[in-house]
N, C-alpha and C. Protein backbone atom coordinates (compact mmCIF):
# COMPACT_ATOMS: atom_id res chain seq x y z
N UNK A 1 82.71 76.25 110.29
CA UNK A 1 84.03 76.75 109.95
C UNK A 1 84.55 77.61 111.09
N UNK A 2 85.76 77.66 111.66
CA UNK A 2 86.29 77.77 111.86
C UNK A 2 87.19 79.11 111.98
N UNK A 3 86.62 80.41 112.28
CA UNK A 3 87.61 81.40 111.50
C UNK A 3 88.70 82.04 112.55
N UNK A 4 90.22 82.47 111.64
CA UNK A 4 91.08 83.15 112.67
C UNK A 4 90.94 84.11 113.22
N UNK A 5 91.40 84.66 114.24
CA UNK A 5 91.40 85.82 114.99
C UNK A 5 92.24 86.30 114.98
N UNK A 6 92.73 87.64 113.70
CA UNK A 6 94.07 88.64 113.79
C UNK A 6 94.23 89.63 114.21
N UNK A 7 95.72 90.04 114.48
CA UNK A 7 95.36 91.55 115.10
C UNK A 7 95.84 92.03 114.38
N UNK A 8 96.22 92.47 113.21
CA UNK A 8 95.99 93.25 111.73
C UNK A 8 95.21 92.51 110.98
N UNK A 9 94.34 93.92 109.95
CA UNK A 9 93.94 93.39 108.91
C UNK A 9 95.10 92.69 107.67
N UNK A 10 94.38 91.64 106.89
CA UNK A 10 95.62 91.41 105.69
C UNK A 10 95.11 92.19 104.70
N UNK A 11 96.56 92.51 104.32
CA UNK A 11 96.71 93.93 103.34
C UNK A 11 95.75 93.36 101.91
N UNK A 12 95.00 94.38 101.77
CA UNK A 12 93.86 94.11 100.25
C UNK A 12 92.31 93.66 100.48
N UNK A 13 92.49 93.33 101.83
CA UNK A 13 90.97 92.89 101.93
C UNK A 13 90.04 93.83 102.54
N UNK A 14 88.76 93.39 102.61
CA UNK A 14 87.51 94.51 103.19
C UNK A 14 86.72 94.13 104.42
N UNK A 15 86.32 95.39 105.14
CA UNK A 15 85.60 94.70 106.49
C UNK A 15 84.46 94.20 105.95
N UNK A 16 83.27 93.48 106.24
CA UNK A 16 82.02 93.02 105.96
C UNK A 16 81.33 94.06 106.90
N UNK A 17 81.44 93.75 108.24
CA UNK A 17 80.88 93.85 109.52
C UNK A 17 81.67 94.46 110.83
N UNK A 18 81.21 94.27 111.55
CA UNK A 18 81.77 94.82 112.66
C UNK A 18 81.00 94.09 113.86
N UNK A 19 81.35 93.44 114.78
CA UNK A 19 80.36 92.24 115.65
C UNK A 19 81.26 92.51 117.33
N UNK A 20 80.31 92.82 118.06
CA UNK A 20 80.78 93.48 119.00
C UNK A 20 80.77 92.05 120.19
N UNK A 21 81.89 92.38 120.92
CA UNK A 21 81.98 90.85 122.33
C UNK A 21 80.50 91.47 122.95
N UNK A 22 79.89 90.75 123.11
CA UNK A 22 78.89 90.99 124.21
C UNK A 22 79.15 91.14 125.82
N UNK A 23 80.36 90.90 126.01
CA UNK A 23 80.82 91.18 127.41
C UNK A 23 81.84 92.39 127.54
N UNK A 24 82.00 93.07 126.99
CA UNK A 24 82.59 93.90 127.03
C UNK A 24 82.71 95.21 125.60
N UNK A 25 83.43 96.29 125.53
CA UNK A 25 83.43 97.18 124.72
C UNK A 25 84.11 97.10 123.80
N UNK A 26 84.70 95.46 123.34
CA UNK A 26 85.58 94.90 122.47
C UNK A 26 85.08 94.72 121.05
N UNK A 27 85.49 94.93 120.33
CA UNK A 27 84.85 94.55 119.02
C UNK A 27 85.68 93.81 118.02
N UNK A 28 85.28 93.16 117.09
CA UNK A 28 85.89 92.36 115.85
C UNK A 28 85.18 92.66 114.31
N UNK A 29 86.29 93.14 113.51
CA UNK A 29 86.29 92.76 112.04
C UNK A 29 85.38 91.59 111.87
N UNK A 30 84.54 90.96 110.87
CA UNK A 30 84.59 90.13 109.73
C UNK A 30 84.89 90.74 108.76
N UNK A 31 86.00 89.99 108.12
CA UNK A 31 87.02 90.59 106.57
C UNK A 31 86.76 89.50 105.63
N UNK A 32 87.08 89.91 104.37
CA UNK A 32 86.95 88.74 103.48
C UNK A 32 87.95 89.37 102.74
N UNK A 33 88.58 88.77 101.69
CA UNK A 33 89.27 88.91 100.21
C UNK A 33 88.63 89.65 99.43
N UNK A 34 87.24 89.79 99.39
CA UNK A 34 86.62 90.04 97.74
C UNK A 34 85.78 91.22 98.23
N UNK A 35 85.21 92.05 97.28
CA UNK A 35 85.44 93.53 97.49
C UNK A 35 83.42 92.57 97.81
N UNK A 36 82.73 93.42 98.72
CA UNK A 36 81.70 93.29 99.19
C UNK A 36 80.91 93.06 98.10
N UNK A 37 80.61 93.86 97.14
CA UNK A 37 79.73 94.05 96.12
C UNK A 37 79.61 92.44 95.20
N UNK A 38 81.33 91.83 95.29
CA UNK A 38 81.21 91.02 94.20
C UNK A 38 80.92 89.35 94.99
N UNK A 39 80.76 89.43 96.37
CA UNK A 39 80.12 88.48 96.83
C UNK A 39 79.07 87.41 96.32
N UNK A 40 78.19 88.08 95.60
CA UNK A 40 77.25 87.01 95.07
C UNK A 40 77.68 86.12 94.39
N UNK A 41 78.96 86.74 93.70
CA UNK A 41 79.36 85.48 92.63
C UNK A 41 80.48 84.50 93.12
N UNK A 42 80.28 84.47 94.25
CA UNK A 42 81.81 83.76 95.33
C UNK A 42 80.96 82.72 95.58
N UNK A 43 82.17 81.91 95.60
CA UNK A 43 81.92 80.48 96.70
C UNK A 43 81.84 81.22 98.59
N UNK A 44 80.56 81.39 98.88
CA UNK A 44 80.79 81.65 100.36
C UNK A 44 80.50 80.47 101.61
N UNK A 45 81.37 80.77 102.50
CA UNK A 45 81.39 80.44 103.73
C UNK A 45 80.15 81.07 104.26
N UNK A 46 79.59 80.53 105.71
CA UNK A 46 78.99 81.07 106.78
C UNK A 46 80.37 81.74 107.48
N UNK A 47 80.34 82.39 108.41
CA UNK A 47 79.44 83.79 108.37
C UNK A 47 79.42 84.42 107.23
N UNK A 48 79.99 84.75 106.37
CA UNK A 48 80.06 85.87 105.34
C UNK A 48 78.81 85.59 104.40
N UNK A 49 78.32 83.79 103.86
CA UNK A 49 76.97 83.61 103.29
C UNK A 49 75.97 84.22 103.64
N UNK A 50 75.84 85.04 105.10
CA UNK A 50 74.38 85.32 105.62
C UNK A 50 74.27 87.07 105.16
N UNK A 51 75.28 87.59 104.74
CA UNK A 51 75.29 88.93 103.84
C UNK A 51 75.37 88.73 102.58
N UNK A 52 74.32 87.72 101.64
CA UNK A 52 74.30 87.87 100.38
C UNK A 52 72.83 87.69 100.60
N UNK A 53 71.76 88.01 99.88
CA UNK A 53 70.52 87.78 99.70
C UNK A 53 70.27 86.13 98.81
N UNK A 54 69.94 85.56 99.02
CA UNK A 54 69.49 83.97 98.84
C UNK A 54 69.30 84.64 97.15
N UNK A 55 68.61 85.41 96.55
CA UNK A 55 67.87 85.43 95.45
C UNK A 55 69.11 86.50 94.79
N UNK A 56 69.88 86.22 95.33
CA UNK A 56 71.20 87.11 94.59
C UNK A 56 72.22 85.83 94.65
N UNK A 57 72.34 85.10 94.95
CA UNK A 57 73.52 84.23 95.37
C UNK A 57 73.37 83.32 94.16
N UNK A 58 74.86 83.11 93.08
CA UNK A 58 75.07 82.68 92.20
C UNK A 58 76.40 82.68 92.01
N UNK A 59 77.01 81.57 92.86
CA UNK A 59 78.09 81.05 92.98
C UNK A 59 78.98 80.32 92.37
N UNK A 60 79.56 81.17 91.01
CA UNK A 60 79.99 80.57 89.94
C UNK A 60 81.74 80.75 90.55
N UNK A 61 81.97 81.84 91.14
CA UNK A 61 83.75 82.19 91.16
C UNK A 61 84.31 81.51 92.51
N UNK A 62 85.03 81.97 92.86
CA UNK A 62 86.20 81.20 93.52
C UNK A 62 85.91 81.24 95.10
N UNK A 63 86.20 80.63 96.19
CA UNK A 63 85.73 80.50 97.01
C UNK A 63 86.40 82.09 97.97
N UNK A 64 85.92 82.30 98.81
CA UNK A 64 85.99 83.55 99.56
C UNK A 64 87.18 83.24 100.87
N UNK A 65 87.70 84.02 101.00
CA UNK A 65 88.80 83.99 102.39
C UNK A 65 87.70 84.93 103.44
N UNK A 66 88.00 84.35 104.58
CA UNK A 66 87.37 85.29 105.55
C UNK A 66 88.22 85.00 106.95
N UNK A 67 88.22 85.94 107.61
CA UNK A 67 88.96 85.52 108.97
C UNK A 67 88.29 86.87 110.25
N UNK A 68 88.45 86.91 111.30
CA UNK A 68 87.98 87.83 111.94
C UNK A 68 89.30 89.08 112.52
N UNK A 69 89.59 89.83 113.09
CA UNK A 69 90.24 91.26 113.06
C UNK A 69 89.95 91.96 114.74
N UNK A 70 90.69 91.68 115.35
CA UNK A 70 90.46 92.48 116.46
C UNK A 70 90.48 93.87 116.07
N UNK A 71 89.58 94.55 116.75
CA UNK A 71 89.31 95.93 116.44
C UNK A 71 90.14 96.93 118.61
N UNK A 72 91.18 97.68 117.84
CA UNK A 72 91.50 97.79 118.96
C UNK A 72 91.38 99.15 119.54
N UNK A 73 91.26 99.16 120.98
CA UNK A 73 90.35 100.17 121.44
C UNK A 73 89.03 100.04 121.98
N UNK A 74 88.22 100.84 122.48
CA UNK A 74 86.80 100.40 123.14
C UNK A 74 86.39 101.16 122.42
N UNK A 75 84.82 100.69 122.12
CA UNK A 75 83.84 101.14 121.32
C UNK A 75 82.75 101.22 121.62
N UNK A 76 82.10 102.57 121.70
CA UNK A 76 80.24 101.95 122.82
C UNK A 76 79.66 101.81 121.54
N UNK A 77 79.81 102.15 120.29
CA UNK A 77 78.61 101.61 119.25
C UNK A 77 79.36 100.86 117.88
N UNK A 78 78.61 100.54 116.86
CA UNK A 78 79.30 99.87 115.51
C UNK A 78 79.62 101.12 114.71
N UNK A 79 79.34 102.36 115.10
CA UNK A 79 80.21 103.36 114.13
C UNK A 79 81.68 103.55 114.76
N UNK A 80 81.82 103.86 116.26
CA UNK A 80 83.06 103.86 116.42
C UNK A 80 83.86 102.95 115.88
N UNK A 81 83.68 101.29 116.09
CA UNK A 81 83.97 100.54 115.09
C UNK A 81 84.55 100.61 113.88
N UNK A 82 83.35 100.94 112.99
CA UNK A 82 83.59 101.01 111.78
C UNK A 82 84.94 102.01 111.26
N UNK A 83 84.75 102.82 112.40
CA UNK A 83 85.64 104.38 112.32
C UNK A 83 86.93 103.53 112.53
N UNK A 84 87.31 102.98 113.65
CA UNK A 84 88.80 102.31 114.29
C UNK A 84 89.00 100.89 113.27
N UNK A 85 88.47 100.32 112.72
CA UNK A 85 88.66 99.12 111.84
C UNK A 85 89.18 100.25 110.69
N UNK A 86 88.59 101.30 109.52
CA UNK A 86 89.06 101.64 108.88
C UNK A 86 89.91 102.66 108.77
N UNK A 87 90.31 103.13 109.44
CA UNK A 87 91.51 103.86 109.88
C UNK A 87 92.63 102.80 110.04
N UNK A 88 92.71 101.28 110.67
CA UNK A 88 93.56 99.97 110.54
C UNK A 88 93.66 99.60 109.20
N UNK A 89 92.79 99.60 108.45
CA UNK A 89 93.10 99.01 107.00
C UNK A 89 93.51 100.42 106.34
N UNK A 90 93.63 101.74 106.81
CA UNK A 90 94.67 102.69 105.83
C UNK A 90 95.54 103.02 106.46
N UNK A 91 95.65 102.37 107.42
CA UNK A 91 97.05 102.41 108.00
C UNK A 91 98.43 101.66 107.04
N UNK A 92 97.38 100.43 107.07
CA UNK A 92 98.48 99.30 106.69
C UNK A 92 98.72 99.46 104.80
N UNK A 93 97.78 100.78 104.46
CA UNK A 93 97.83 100.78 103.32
C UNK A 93 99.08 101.79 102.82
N UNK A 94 99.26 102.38 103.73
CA UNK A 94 100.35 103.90 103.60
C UNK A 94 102.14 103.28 104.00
């Protein structure tokens, strides 16, 4: 699959992750639709399938949106990250 590359998050959804360019101090979102917790019970995609535990995964509900999120700014670790991705999703929330 295939996923997009935005430069806002879409309004309502959650980061998963945070996955850094290996060539540089660039980083990217993985976002999905569905609030992290309720993953197990989603239809998932790869990447987002490999953050559910196999012995948790019971895929009765609806399939999952996921797309990726430029994270903007440089970042030397995944907390700065985490810090500049969610400060973008309460941005767009205000």
């Amino acid at each position: 699959m295939k996923l997009s590359l935005l430069d806002l998050p879409p309004r309502g959804w959650f980061a998963l992750d945070v996955i850094k360019d290996t060539r540089k101090c660039d980083w990217v979102a993985l976002m999905v639709d569905v609030d992290p917790a309720q993953l197990r019970s989603c239809v998932c995609d790869f990447p987002t399938r490999f953050y559910v535990p196999p012995a948790d995964y019971l895929p009765e509900g609806r399939p999952v949106q996921q797309c990726l999120v430029s994270i903007p700014g440089k970042h030397r670790n995944a907390d700065g990250a985490w810090q500049a991705i969610h400060d973008l999703i309460g941005r767009g929330m205000h």
